[in-house]
Protein backbone atom coordinates (compact mmCIF):
# COMPACT_ATOMS: atom_id res chain seq x y z
CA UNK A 1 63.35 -6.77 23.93
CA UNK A 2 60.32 -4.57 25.21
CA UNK A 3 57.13 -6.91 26.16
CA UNK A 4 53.74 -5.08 25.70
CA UNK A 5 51.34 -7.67 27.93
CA UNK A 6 47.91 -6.93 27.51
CA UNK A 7 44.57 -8.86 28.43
CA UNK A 8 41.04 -9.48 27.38
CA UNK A 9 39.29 -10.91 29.63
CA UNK A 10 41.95 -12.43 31.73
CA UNK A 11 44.00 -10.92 34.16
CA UNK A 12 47.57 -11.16 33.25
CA UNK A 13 49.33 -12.32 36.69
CA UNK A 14 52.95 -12.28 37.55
CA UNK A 15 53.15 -16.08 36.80
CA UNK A 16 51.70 -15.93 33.24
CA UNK A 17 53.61 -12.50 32.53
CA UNK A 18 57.05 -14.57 33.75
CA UNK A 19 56.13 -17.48 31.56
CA UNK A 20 55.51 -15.49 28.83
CA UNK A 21 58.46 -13.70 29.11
CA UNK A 22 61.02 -16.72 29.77
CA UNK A 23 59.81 -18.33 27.12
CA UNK A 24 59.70 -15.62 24.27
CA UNK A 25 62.69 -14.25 26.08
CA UNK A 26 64.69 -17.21 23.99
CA UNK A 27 64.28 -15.34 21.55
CA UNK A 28 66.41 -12.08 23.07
CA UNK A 29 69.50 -13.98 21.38
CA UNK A 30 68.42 -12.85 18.23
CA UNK A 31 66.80 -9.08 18.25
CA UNK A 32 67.95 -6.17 18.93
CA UNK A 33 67.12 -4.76 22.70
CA UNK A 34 64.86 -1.88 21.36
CA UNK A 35 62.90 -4.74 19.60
CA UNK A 36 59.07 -4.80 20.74
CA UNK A 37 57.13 -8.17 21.47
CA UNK A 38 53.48 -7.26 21.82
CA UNK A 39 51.29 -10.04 23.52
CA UNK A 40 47.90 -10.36 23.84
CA UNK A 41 46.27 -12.79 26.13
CA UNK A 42 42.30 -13.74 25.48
CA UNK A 43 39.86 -15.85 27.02
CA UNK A 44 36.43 -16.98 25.31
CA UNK A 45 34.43 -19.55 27.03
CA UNK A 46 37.05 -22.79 27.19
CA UNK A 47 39.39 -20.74 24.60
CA UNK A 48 42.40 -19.60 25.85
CA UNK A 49 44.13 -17.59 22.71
CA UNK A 50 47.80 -15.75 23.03
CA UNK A 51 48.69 -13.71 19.87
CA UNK A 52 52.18 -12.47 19.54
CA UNK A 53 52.90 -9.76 17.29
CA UNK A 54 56.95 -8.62 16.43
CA UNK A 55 57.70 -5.76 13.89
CA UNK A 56 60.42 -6.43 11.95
CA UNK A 57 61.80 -3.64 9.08
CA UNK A 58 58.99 -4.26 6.56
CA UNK A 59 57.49 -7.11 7.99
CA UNK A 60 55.72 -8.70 11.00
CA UNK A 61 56.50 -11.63 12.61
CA UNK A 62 52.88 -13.01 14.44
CA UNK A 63 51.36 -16.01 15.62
CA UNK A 64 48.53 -16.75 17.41
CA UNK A 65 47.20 -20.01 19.15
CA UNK A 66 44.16 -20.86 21.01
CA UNK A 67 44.17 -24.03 23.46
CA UNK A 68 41.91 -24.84 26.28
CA UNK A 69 45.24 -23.95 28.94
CA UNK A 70 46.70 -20.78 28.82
CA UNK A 71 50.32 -22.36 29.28
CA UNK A 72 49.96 -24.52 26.56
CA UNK A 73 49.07 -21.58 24.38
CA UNK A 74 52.26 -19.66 25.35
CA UNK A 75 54.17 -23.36 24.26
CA UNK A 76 52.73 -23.40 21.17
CA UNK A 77 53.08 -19.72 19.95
CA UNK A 78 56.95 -20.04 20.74
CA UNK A 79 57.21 -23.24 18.24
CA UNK A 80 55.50 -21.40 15.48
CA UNK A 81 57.55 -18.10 15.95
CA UNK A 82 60.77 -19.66 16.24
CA UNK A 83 59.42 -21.57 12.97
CA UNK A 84 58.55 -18.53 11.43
CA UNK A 85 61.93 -17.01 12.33
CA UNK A 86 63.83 -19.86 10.72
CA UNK A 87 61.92 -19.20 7.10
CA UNK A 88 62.43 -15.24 7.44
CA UNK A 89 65.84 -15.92 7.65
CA UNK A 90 66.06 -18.21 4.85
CA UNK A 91 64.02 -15.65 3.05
CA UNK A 92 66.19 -12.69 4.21
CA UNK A 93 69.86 -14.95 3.58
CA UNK A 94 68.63 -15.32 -0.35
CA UNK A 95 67.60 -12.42 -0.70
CA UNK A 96 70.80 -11.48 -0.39
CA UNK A 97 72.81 -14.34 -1.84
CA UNK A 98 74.39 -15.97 0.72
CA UNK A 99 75.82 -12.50 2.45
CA UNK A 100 73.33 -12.46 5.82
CA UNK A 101 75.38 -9.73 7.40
CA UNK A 102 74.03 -7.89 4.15
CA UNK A 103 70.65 -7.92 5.29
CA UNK A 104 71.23 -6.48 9.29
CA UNK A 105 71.66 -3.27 7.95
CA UNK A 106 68.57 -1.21 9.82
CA UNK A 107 66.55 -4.15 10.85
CA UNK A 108 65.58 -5.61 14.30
CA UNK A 109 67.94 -8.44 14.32
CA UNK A 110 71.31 -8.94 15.75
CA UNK A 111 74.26 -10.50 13.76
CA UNK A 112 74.19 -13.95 15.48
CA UNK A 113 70.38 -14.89 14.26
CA UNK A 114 71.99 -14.76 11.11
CA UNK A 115 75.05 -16.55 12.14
CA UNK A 116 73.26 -19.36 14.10
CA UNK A 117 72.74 -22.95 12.94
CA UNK A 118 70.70 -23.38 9.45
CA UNK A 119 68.78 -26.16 11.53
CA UNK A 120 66.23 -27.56 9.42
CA UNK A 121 66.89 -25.44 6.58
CA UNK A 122 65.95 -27.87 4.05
CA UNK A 123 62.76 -28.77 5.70
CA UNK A 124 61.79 -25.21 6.12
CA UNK A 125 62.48 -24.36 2.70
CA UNK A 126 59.84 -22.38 0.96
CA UNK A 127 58.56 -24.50 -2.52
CA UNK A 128 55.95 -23.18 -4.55
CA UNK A 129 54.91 -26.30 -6.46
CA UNK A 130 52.13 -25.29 -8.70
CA UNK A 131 51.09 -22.35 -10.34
CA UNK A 132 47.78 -21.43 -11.35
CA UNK A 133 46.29 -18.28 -13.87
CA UNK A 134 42.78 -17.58 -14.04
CA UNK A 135 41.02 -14.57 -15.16
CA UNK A 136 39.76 -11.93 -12.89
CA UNK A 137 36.13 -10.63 -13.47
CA UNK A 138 35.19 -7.42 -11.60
CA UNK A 139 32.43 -7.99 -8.79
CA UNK A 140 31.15 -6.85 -5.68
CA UNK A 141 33.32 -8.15 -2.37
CA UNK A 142 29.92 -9.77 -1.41
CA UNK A 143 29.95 -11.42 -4.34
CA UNK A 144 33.62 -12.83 -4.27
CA UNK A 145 32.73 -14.13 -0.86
CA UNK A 146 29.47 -16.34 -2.53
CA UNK A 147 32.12 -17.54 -5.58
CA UNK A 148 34.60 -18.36 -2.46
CA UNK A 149 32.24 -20.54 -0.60
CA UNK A 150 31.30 -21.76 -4.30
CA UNK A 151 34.31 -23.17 -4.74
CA UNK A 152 35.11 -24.36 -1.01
CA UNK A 153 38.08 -22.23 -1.12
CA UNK A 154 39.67 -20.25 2.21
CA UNK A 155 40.34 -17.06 0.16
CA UNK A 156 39.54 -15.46 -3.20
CA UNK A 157 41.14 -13.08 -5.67
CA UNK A 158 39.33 -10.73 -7.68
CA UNK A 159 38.79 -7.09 -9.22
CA UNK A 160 36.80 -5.06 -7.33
CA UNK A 161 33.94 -3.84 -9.20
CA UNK A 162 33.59 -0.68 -7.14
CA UNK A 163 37.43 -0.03 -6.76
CA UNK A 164 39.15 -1.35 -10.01
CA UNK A 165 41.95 -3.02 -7.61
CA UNK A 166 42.59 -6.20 -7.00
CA UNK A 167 41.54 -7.47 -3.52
CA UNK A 168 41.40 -10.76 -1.34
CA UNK A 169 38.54 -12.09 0.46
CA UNK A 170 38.80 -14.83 3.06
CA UNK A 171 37.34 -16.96 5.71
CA UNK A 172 38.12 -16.23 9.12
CA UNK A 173 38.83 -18.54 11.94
CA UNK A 174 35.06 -17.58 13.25
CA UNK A 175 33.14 -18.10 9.75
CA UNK A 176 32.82 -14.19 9.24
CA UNK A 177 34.82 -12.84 5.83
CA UNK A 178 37.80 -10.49 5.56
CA UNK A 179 38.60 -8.23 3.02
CA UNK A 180 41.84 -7.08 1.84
CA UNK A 181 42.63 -4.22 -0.05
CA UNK A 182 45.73 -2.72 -1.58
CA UNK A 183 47.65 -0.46 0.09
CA UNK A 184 50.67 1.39 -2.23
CA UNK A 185 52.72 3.58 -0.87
C-alpha cells in the first residue's frame, strides 16, 4: 500500500506518520501493494480531523473523524474503515452470488479479504426498511436548500429548474449546503 500523508495546519512528524501507518497498515492484508491510502491530517482550533481516502475499482472507500487528540482521530478512522470494508464486501460477495473470487478480477483487493472471516456479517447487513415516493417539482438549488431546512431534513432531492436533472442538496458538517449533480459517463 502507498501512503500519501499530507497536512493542514499541522506538521505531520515521524511519530504521527508511524501511527498512521501501523495502524492503517492492518489493512495491507487485504489490498493489493499498488493500492493508494491518501491521508490528510487537519487542525482547527481544538479540532483535530484525519480523513482517509482509498480508491477502489469504481468506488471510494473514505472516512473522516475529528476529535480533540490527533491519536484518537487516527483510532477512530481505522474502526469506521475496517467497518466500511466489511459492508463493501458484503456488497461486492452478492453481487456476485456467493462467488467472491468473482469479484477480484481488476480491483484493489487481494483474494484473502474475500476469504477472511464474515465477522459480523449479519450485523453489518445492509436493510433498506422503508421506501418512500414523492414527486419532484423543478426549482432553483437555493430553493431546495429553504424546502430542506423546511422540512428539518439533512439532504433533499429535486429537479433542477435550470438543469432538468435531478440533483441533491445537503447540509454539511459546518452548516454551509452542498450540491450534487449528475455526472453520466
Amino acid at each position: 500500500m502507498n501512503f500519501i500523508i499530507s497536512g493542514k495546519n499541522i506538521d505531520v512528524t515521524p511519530s504521527l506518520k508511524d501511527t498512521i501507518e501501523s495502524k492503517l497498515g492492518k489493512l495491507e492484508r487485504y489490498f493489493t501493494p499498488e493500492t493508494d491510502i491518501i491521508v490528510t491530517l487537519s487542525v482547527e482550533k481544538e479540532r483535530q480531523k484525519i480523513e482517509v481516502t482509498i480508491p477502489v475499482k469504481g468506488n471510494i472507500i473514505r472516512s473522516e473523524q475529528t476529535s480533540s487528540d490527533m491519536y484518537v482521530s487516527i483510532d477512530l478512522v481505522e474502526e469506521v474503515i475496517e467497518r466500511q470494508l466489511r459492508k463493501y464486501k458484503n456488497k461486492l460477495i452478492a453481487k456476485n452470488q456467493g462467488h467472491p473470487t468473482a469479484a477480484t478480477g481488476g480491483s484493489n483487493f487481494k483474494k484473502e479479504f474475500f476469504e477472511s472471516e464474515n465477522e459480523g456479517q449479519q450485523d453489518e447487513e445492509i436493510r433498506i426498511v422503508r421506501t418512500k415516493r414523492f414527486g419532484i417539482k423543478p426549482m432553483y438549488p437555493e430553493d431546495a436548500c429553504i424546502q430542506m431546512e423546511l422540512l428539518g431534513h439533512s439532504f433533499f432531492v429535486f429537479s433542477n429548474a435550470e438543469t432538468d436533472e435531478v440533483n441533491v442538496v445537503y447540509k454539511r458538517k459546518d452548516g454551509s449546503f452542498g450540491l450534487i449533480e449528475p455526472e453520466f459517463d
